[in-house]
Every structure is written in structure tokens, then in C-alpha cells.
Protein backbone atom coordinates (compact mmCIF):
# COMPACT_ATOMS: atom_id res chain seq x y z
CA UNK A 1 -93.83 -40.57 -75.54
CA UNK A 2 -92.24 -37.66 -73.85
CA UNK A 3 -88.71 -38.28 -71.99
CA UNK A 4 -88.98 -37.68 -68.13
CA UNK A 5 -85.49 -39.17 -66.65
CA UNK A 6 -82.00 -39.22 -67.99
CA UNK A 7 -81.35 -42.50 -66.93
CA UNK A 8 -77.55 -42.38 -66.31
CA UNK A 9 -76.50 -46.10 -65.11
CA UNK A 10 -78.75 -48.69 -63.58
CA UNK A 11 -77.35 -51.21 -61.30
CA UNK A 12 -78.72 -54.41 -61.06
CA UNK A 13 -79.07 -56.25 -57.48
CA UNK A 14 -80.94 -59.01 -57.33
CA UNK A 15 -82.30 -61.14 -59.99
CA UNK A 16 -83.98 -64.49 -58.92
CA UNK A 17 -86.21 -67.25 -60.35
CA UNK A 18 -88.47 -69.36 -59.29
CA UNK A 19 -91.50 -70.93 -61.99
CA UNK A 20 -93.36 -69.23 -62.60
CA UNK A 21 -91.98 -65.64 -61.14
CA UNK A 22 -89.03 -63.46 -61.64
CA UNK A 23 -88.16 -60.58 -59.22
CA UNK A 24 -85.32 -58.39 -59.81
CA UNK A 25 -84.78 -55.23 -57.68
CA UNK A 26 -82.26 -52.30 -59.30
CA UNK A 27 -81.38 -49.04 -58.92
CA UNK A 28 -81.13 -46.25 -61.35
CA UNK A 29 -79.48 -43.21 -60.89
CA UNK A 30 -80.52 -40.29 -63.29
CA UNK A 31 -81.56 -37.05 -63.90
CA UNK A 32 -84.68 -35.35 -64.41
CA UNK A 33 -84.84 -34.11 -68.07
CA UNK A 34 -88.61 -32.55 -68.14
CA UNK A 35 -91.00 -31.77 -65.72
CA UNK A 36 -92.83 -34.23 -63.51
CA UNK A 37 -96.03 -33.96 -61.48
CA UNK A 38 -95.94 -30.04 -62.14
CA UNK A 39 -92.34 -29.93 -60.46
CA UNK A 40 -89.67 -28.55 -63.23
CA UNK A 41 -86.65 -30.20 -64.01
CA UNK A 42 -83.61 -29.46 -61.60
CA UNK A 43 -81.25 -31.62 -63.20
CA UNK A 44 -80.08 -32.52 -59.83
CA UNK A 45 -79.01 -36.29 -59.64
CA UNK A 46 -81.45 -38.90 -58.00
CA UNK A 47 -80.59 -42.52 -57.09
CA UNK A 48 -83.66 -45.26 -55.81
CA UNK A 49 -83.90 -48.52 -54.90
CA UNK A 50 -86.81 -50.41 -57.24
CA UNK A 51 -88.12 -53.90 -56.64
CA UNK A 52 -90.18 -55.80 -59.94
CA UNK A 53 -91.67 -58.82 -59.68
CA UNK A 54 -93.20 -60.32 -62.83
CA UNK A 55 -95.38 -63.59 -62.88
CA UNK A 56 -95.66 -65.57 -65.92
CA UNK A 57 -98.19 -68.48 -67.50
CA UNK A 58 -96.21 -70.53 -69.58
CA UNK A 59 -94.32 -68.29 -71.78
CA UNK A 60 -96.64 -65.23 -71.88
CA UNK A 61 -96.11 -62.29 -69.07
CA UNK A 62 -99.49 -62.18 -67.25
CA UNK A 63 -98.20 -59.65 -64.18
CA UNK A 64 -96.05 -57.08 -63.62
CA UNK A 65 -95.44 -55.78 -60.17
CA UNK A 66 -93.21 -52.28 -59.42
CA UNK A 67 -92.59 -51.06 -55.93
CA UNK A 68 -90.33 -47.66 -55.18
CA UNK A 69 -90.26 -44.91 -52.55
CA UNK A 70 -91.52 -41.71 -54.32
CA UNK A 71 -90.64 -39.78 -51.53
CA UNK A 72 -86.99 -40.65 -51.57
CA UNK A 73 -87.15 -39.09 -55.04
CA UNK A 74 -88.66 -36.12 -54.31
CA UNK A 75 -86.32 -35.59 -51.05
CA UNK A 76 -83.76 -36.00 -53.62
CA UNK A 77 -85.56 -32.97 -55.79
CA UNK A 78 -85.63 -31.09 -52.82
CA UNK A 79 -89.59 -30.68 -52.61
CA UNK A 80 -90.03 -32.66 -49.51
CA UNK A 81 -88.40 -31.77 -46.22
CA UNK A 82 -85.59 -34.80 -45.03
């Protein structure tokens, strides 16, 4: 497993239950340690929102949802145009 972000500090900003699903929604901000999608490293800082929500069947984990803007990041990489 290869290392793609420096994850810096994460800060958490919603957590809520309700049986039988948990959704949390964060944000990390990092750097980029290796290359990603054929675009090299900058170490320039990036920050994004990230919403999870995770659905469960008694106690096992049966889905795992992940949503996130991939063009904030790269805006924030300065490969796409703001």
C-alpha cells in the first residue's frame, strides 16, 4: 500500500445515528505526498468536505457509502481552472 496524502488534521462535523445507518461527514486537510492520477506531488495544502454513510445488519457492516468533490481537490492542485 503506497502513501498518497499526508493527512495533516481531520475535523469531524457531523456524526449521526439512526438503526441501522451511521453518516458522518469530515474534512481532512493534507498534503499530497506521491503522485496521483499521473499529476506529481505539489505538496501544496488541500482541504475537502467528505460525507460517509455506512449501513449495517445487525452488527456486521454490509455498506459503505463515500461522496467528495474531486474537483475541489484538483482546483486546490492547481490542474483545473477556478
Amino acid at each position: 500500500m503506497r502513501l498518497v496524502w499526508a493527512i495533516r488534521s481531520r475535523l469531524l462535523v457531523l456524526l449521526t445515528h439512526t438503526c441501522p445507518r451511521t453518516a458522518s461527514s469530515f474534512g481532512p486537510r493534507s498534503t499530497t505526498a506521491t503522485e496521483v492520477a499521473g499529476i506529481p506531488a505539489t505538496g501544496r495544502r488541500i482541504s475537502v468536505r467528505i460525507a460517509c454513510l455506512y449501513e449495517f445488519e445487525k452488527d456486521r457492516l454490509v455498506c459503505e457509502r463515500v461522496w467528495f468533490d474531486f474537483a475541489t481537490i484538483l482546483r486546490q492542485l492547481g490542474v483545473l481552472a477556478s
